[in-house]
C-alpha atoms as a PDB file:
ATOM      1  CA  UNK A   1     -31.267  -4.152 -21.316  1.00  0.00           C
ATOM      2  CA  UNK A   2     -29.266  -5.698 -18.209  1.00  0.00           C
ATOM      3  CA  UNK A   3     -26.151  -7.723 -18.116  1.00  0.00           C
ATOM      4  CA  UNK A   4     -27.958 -10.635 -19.779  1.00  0.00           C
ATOM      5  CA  UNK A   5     -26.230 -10.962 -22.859  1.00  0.00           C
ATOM      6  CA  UNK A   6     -27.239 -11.753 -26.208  1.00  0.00           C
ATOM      7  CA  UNK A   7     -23.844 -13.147 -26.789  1.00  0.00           C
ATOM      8  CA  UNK A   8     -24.968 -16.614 -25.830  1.00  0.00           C
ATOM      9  CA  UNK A   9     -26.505 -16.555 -29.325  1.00  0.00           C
ATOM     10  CA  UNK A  10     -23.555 -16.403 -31.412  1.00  0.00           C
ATOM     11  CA  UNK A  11     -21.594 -19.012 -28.982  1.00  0.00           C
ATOM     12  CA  UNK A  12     -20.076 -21.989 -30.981  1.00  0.00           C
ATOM     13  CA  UNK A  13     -21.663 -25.323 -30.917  1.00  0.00           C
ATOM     14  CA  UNK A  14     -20.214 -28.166 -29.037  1.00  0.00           C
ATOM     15  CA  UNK A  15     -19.588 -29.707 -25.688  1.00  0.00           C
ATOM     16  CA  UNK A  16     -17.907 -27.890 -22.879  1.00  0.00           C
ATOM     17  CA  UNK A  17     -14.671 -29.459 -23.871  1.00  0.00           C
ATOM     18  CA  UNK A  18     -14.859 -27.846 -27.322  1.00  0.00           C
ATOM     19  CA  UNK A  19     -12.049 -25.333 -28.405  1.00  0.00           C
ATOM     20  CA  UNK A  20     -11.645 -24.085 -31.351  1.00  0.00           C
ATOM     21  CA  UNK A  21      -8.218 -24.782 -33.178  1.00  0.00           C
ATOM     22  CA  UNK A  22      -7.786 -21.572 -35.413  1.00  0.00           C
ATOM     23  CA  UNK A  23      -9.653 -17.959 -33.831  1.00  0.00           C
ATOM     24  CA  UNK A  24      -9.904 -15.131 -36.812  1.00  0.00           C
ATOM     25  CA  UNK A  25      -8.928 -11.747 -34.970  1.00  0.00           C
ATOM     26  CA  UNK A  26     -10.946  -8.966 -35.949  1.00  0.00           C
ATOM     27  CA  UNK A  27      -9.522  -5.787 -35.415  1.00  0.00           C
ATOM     28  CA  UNK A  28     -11.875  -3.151 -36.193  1.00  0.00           C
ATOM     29  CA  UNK A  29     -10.788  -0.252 -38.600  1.00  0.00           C
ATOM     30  CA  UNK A  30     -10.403   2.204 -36.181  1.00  0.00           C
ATOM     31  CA  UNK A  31      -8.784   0.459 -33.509  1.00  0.00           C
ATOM     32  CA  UNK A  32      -5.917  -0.935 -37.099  1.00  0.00           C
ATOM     33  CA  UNK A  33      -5.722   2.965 -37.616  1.00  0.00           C
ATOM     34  CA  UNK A  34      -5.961   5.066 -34.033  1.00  0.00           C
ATOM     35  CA  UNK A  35      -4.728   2.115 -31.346  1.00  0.00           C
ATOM     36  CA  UNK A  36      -2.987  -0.393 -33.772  1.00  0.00           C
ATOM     37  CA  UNK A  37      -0.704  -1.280 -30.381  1.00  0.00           C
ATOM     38  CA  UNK A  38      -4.123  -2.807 -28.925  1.00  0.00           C
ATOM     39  CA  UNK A  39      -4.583  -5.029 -31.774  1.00  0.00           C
ATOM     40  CA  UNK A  40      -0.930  -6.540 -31.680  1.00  0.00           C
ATOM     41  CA  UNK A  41      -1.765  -7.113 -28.081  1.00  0.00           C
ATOM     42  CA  UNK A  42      -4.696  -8.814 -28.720  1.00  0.00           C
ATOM     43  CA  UNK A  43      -3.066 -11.075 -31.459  1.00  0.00           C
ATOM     44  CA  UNK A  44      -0.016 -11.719 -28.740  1.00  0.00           C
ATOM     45  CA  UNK A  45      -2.454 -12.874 -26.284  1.00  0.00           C
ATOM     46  CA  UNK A  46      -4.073 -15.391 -27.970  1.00  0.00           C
ATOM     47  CA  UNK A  47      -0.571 -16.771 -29.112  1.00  0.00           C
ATOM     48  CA  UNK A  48       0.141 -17.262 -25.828  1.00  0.00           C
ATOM     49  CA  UNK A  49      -2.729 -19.134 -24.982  1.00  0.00           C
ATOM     50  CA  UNK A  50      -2.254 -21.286 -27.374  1.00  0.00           C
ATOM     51  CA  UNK A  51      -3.698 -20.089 -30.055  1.00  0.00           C
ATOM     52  CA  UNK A  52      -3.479 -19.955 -33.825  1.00  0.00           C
ATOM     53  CA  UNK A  53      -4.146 -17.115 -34.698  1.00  0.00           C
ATOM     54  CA  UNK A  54      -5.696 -15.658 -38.347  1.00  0.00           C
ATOM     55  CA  UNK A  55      -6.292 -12.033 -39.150  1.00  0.00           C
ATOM     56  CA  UNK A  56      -8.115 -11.452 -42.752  1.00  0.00           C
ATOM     57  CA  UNK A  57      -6.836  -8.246 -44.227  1.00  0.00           C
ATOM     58  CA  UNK A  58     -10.375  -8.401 -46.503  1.00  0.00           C
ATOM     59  CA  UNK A  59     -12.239  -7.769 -43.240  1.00  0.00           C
ATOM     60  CA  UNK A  60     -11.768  -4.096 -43.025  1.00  0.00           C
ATOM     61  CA  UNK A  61     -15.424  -2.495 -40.946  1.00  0.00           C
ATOM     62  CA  UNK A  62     -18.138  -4.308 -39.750  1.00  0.00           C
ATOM     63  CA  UNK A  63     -20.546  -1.336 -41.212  1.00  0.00           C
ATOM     64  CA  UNK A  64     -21.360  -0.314 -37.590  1.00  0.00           C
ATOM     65  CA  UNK A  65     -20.739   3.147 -38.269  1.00  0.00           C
ATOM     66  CA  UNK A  66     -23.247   3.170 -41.267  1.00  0.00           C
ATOM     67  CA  UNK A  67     -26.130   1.784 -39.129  1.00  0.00           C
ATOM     68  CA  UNK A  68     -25.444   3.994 -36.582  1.00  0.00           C
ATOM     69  CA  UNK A  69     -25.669   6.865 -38.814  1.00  0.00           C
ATOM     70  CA  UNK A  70     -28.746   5.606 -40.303  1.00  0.00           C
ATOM     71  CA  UNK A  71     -27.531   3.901 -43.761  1.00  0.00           C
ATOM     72  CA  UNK A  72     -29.468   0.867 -43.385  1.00  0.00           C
ATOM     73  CA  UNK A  73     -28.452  -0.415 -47.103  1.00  0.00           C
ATOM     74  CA  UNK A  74     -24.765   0.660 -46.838  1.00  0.00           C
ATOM     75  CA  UNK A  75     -24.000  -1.284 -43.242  1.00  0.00           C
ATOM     76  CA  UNK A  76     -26.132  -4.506 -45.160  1.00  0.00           C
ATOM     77  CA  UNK A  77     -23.436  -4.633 -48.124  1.00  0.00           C
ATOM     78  CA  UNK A  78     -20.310  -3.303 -45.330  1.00  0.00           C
ATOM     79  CA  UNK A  79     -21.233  -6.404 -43.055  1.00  0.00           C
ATOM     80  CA  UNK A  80     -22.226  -8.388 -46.327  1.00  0.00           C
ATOM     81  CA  UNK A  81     -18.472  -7.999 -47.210  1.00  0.00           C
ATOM     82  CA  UNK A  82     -17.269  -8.624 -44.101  1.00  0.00           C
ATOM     83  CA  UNK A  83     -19.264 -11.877 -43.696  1.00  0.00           C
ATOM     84  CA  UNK A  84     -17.251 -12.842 -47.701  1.00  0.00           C
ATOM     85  CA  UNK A  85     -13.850 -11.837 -45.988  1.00  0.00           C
ATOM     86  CA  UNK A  86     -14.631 -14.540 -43.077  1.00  0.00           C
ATOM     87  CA  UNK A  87     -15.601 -17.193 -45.261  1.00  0.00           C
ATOM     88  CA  UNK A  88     -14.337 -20.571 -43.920  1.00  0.00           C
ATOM     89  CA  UNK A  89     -13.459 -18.896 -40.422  1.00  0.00           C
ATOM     90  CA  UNK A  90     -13.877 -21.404 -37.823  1.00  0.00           C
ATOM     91  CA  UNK A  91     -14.546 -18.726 -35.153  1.00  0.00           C
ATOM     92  CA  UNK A  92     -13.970 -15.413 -34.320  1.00  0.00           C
ATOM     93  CA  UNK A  93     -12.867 -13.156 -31.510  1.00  0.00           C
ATOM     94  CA  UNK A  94     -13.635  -9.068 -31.965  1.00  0.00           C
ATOM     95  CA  UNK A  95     -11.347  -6.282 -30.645  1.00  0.00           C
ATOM     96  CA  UNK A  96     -14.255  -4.322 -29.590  1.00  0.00           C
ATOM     97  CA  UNK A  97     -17.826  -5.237 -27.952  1.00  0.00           C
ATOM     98  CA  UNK A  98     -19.833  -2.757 -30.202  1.00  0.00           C
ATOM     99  CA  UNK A  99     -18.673  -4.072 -33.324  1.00  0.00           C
ATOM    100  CA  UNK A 100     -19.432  -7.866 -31.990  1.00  0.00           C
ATOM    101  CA  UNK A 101     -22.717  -6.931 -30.878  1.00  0.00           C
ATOM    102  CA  UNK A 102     -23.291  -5.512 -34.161  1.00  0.00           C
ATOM    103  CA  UNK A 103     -22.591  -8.153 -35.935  1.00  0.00           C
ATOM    104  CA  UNK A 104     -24.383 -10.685 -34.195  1.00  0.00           C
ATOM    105  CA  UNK A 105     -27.161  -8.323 -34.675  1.00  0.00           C
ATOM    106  CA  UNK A 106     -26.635  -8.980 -38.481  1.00  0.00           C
ATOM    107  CA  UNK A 107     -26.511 -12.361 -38.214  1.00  0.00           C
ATOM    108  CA  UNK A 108     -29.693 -12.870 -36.752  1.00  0.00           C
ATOM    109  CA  UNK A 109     -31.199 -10.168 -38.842  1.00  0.00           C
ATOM    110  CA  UNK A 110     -30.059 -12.213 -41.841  1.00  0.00           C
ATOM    111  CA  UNK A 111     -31.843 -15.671 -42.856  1.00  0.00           C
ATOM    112  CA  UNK A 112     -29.750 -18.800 -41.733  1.00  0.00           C
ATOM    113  CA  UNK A 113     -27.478 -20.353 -44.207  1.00  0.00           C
ATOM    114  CA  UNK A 114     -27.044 -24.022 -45.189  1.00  0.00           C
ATOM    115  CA  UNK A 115     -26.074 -25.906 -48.825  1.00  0.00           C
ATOM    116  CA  UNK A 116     -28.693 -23.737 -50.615  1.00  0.00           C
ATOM    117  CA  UNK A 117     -27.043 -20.542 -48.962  1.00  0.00           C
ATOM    118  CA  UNK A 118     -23.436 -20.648 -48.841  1.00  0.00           C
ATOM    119  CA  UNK A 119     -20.938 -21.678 -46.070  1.00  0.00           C
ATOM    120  CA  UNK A 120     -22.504 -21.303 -42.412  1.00  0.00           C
ATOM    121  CA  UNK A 121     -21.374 -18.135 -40.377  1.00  0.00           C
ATOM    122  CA  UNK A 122     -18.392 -17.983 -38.258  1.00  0.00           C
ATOM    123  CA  UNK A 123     -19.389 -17.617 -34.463  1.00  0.00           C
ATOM    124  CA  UNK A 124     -18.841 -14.146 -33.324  1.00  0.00           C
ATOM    125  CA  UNK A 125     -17.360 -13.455 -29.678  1.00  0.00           C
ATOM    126  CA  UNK A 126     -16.214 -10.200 -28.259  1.00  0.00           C
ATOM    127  CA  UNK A 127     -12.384 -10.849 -27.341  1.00  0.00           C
ATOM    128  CA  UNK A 128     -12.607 -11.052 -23.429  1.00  0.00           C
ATOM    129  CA  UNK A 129     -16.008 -13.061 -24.236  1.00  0.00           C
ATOM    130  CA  UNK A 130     -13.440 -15.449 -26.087  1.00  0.00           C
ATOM    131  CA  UNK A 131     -10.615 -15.423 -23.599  1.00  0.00           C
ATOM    132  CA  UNK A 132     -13.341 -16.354 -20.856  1.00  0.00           C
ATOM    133  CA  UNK A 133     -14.733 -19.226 -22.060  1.00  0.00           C
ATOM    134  CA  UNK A 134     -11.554 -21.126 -23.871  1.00  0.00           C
ATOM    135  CA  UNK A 135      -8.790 -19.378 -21.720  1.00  0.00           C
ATOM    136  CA  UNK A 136      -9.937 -18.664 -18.502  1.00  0.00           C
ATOM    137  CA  UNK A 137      -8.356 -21.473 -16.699  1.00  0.00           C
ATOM    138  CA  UNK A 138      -4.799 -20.786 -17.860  1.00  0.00           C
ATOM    139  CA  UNK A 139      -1.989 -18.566 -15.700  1.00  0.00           C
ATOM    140  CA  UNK A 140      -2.994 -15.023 -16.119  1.00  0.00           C
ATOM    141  CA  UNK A 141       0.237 -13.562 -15.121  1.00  0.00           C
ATOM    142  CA  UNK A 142       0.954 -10.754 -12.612  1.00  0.00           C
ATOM    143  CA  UNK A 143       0.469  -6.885 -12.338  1.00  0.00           C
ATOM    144  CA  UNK A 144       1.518  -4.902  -8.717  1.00  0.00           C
ATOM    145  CA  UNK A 145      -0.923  -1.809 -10.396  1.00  0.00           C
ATOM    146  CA  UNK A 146      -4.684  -0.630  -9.814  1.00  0.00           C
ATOM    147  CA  UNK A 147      -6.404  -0.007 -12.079  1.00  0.00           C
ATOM    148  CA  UNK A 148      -9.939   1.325 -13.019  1.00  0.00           C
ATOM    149  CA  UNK A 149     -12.151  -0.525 -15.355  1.00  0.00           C
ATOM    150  CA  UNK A 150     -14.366   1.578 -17.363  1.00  0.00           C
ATOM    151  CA  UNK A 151     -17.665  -0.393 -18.564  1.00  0.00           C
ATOM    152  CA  UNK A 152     -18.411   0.248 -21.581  1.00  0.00           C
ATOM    153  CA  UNK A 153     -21.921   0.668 -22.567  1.00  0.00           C
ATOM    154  CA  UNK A 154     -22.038  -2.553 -25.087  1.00  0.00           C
ATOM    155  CA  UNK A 155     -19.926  -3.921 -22.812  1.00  0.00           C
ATOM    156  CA  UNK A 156     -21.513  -4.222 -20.175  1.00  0.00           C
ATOM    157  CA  UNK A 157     -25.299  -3.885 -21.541  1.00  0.00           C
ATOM    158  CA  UNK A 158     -25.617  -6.430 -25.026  1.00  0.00           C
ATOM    159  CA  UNK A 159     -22.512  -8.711 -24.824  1.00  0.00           C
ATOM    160  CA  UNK A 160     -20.179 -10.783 -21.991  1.00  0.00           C
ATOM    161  CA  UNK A 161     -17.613  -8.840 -22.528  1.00  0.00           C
ATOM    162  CA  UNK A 162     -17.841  -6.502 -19.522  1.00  0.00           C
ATOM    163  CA  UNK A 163     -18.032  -9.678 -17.102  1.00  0.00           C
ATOM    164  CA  UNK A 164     -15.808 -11.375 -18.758  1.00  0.00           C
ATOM    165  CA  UNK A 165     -13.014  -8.600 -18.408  1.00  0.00           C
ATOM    166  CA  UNK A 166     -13.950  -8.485 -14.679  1.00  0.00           C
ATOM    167  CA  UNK A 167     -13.240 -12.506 -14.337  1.00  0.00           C
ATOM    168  CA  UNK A 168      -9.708 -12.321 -16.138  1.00  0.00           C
ATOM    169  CA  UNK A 169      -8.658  -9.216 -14.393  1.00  0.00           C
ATOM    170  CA  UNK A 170      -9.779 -11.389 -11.008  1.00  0.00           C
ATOM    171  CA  UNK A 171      -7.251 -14.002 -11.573  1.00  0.00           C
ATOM    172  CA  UNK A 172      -4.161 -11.437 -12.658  1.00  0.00           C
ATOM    173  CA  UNK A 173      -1.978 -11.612  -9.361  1.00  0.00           C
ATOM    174  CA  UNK A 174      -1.025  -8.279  -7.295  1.00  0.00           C
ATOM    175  CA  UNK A 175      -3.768  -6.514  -9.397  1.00  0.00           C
ATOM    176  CA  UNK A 176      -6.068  -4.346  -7.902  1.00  0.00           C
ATOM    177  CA  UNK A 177      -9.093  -3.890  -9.849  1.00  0.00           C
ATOM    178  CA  UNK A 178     -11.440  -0.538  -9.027  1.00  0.00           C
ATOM    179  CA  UNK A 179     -14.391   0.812 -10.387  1.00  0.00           C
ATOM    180  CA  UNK A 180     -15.248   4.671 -10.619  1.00  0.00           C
ATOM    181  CA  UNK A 181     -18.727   5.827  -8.919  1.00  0.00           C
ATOM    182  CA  UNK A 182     -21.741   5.119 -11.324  1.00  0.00           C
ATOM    183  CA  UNK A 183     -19.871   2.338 -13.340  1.00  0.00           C
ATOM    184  CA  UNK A 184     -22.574   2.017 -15.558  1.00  0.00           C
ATOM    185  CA  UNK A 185     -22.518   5.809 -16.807  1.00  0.00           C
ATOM    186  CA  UNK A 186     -21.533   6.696 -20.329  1.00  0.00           C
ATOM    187  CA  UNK A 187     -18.420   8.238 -21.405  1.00  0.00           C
ATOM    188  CA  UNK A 188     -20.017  10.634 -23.474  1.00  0.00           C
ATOM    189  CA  UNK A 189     -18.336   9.049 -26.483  1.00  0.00           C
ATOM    190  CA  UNK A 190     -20.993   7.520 -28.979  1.00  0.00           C
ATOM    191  CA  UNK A 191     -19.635   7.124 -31.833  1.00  0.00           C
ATOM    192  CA  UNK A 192     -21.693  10.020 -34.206  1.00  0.00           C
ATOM    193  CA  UNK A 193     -22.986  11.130 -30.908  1.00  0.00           C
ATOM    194  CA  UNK A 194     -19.958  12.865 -30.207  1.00  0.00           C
ATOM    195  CA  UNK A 195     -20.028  14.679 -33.774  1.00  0.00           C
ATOM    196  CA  UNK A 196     -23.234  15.820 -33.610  1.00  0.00           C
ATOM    197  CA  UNK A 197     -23.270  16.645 -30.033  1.00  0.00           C
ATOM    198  CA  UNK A 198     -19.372  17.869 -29.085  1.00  0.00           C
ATOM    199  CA  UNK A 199     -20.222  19.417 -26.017  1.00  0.00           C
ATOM    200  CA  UNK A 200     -22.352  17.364 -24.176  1.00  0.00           C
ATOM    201  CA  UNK A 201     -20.077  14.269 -24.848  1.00  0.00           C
ATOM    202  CA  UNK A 202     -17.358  16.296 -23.791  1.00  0.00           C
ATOM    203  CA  UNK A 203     -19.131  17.226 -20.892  1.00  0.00           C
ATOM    204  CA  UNK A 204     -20.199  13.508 -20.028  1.00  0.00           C
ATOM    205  CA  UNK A 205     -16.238  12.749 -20.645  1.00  0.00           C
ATOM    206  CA  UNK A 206     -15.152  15.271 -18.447  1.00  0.00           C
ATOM    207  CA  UNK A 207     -18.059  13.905 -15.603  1.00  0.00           C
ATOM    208  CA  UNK A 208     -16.797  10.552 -16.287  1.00  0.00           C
ATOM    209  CA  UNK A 209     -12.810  11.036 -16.359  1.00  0.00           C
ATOM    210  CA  UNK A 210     -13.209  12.931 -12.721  1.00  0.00           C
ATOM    211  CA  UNK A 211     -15.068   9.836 -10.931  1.00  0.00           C
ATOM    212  CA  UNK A 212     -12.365   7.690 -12.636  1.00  0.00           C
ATOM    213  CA  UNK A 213      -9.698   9.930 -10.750  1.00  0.00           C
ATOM    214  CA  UNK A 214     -11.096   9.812  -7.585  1.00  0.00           C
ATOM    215  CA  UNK A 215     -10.521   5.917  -7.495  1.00  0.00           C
ATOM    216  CA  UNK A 216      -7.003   6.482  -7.218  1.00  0.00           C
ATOM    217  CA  UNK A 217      -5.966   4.570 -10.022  1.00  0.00           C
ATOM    218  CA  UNK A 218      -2.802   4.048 -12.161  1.00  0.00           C
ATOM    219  CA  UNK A 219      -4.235   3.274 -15.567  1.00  0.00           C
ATOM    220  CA  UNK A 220      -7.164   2.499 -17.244  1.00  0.00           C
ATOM    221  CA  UNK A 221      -8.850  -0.067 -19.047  1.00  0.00           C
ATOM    222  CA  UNK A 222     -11.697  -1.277 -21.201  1.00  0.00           C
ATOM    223  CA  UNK A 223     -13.037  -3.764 -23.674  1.00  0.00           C
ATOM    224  CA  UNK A 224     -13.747  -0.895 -26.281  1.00  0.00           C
ATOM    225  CA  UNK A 225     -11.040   1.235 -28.033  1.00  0.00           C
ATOM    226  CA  UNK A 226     -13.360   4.095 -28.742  1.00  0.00           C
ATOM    227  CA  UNK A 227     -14.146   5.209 -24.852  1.00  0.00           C
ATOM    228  CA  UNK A 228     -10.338   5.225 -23.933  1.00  0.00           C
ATOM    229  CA  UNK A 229      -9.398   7.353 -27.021  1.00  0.00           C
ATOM    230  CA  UNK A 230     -12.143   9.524 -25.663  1.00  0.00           C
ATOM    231  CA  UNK A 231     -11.171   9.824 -21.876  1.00  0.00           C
ATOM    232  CA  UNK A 232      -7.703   9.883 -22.937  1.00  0.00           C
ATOM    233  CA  UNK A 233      -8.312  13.114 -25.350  1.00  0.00           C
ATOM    234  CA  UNK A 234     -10.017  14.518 -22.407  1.00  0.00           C
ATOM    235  CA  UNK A 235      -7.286  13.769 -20.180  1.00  0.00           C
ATOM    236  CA  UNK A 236      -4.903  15.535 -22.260  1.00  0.00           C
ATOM    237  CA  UNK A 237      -6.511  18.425 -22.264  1.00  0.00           C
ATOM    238  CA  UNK A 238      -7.271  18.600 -18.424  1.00  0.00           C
ATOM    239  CA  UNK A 239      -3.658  17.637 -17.885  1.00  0.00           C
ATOM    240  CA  UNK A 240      -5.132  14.711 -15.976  1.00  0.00           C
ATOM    241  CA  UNK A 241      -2.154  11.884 -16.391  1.00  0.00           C
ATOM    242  CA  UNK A 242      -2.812   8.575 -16.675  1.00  0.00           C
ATOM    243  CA  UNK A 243      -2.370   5.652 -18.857  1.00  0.00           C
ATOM    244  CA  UNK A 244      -5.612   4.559 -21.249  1.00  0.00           C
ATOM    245  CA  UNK A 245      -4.992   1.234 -22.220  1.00  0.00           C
ATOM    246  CA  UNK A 246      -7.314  -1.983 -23.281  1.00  0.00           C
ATOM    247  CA  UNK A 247      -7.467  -4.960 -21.392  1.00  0.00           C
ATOM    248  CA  UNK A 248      -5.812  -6.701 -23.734  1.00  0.00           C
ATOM    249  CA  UNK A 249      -2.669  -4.864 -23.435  1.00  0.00           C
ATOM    250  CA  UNK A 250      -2.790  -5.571 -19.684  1.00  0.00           C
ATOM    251  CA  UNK A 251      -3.624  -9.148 -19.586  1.00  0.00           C
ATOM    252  CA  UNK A 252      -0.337  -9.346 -21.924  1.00  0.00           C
ATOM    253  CA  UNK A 253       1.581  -7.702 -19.885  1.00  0.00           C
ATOM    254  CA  UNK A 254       0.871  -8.734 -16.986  1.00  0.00           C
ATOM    255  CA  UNK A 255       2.072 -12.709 -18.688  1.00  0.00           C
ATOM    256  CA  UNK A 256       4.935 -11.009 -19.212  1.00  0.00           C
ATOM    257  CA  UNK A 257       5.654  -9.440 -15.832  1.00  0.00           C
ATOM    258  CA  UNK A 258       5.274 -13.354 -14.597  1.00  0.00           C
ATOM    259  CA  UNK A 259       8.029 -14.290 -16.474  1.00  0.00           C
ATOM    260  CA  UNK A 260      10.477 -11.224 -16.661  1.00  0.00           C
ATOM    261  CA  UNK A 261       9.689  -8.870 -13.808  1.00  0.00           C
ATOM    262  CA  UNK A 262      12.412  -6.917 -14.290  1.00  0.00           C
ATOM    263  CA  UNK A 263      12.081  -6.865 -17.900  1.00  0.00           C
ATOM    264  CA  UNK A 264       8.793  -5.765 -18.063  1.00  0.00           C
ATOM    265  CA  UNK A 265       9.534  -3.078 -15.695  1.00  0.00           C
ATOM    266  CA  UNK A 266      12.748  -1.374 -17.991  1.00  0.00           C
ATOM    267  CA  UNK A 267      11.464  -1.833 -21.043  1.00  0.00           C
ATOM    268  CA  UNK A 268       7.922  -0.420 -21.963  1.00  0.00           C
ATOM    269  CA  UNK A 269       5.917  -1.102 -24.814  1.00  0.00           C
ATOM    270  CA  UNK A 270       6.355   1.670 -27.716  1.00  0.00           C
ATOM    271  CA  UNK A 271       3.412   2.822 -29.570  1.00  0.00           C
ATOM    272  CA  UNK A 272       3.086   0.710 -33.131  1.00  0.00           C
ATOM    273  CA  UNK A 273       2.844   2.858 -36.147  1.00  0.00           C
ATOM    274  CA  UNK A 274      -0.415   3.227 -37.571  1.00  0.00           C
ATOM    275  CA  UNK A 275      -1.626  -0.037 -39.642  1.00  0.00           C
ATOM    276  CA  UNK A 276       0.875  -2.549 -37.671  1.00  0.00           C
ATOM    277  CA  UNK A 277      -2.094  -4.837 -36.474  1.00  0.00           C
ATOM    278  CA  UNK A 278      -2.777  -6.081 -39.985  1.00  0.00           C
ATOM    279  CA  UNK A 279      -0.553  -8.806 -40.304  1.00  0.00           C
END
C-alpha cells in the first residue's frame, strides 16, 4: 500500500469548520511504561492548542500485540475492552500510528453500531493526523536544530500520520527537516519481529541508524515510539550519540522555545518516571 491512507475512514463527521471540544489521548501501554515523557508531551501539546484534554486510565492496549502474534480471539476481547474504556469519547487522538491503524482496522472489522448496538464509536486519529487537521493553522513555535525524520512503516504506509508530521515540522521556524537515504526502509523493529528474528532486525537497525547519520542530524524523530526505542538501543551500543525523540516532544518544544528562548535552552526536559503519562 502507498501513502493513501485509510485514515480518511475513521475521520469525524462534520463540516470543515468542525472541531471537536474534548480529544481522549491514547497513550499506548508501552509508550505509559518505556517513553512515558512522550505521552506528557503529547497531552501538553494539545493543551496548548486549545485543547481539553481526557486520558481514560481503563484504556490500557489496543490488543495490537495479540493480533500480531496471531491471537485473533485475545486482540477481539483486548480492543473489545478498549472500545468499553472509550465509551462516550467524542474523539480520539493515538500516540502511535500502528496502534491507530489497528484500531481502525477493528472498527471496520466490527458491525456498525446504532440504538440496537450500543453508543457509536469514537473516531480514531493518529496524533499528528489530529494535530493536522484541527491544529495546523496555529503558531508552531521555533527550533534552530535539524533533524531527521524517520518514517515509520504505518506511518507512512496505512495512516496520515507520516504526512502529517512532515506538514507540522514545515511550519516550525529555524527547523531544518532531513530525511536519511531510502526513507521508506524499515527499522528492523517489528514488534515480535524483532523477538523472533534478533539479528536481522538488529542488522536492519544498524543499516538504518548509519543512513540516519550520514544526514548530519541533531536528533531524531518519529510518529511511533517503538522505532526510536529501537534506533536508540542501537545507538547506544554503537556509541552513535544522538537524541531519539517523538515529534511530539519537538513540536512542544519548539512552542516553548517561541516564548522562552533562553529558557528552553538552560533548562532541558528530564525523563518522567515510568507510568507519569496516566493522569
Amino acid at each position: 500500500m502507498g501513502e493513501a491512507s485509510q485514515e480518511s475512514e475513521q475521520r469525524p463527521a462534520g463540516g470543515p469548520s468542525w472541531r471537536p471540544r474534548l480529544v481522549t489521548l491514547f497513550v499506548p501501554c508501552y509508550v505509559d511504561q518505556l517513553r512515558p515523557e512522550a505521552g506528557i508531551a503529547a497531552l501538553e501539546l494539545l493543551e496548548a492548542h486549545g485543547f481539553e484534554v481526557d486520558v481514560r486510565l481503563g484504556a490500557i492496549c489496543c490488543g495490537q500485540p495479540f493480533a500480531n502474534a496471531g491471537y485473533a480471539e485475545a486482540s477481539r476481547a483486548t480492543s473489545e475492552h478498549w472500545l468499553q474504556a472509550m465509551s462516550g469519547a467524542e474523539c480520539v487522538a493515538v500516540l502511535a500510528s500502528s496502534c491507530a491503524v489497528h484500531l481502525q482496522r477493528e472498527s471496520r472489522a466490527r458491525p456498525p453500531r446504532g440504538a440496537d448496538r450500543g453508543a457509536p464509536e469514537p473516531p480514531v486519529l493518529e496524533l499528528m493526523a489530529f494535530l493536522a487537521r484541527f491544529a495546523g493553522a496555529a503558531p508552531a513555535g521555533r527550533w534552530p536544530r535539524t533533524v531527521c525524520l524517520h518514517s515509520s512503516c504505518h506511518g507512512l504506509r496505512e495512516s496520515d500520520a507520516d504526512r502529517s508530521a512532515r506538514a507540522l515540522l514545515a511550519r516550525v521556524q529555524d527547523l531544518r527537516v532531513v530525511r536519511a537515504e531510502r526513507a521508506d526502509e524499515c527499522c528492523g523493529f517489528g514488534g515480535g519481529f524483532s523477538v523472533e528474528f534478533p539479528e536481522l532486525s538488529v542488522r536492519m537497525g544498524h543499516d538504518r541508524l548509519r543512513e540516519i547519520v550520514l544526514t548530519g542530524a541533531d536528533e531524531v524523530v518519529a510518529t511511533d515510539v517503538s522505532c526510536l526505542l529501537h534506533l536508540e538501543g542501537i545507538a547506544r551500543a554503537e556509541g552513535v550519540r544522538l537524541e531519539f525523540r517523538h515529534v511530539s516532544e519537538l513540536l512542544r518544544d519548539a512552542l516553548r522555545e517561541a516564548e522562552s528562548p533562553r529558557a528552553s535552552a538552560a533548562q532541558p526536559l528530564e525523563r518522567a518516571p515510568a507510568g507519569a503519562a496516566r493522569r
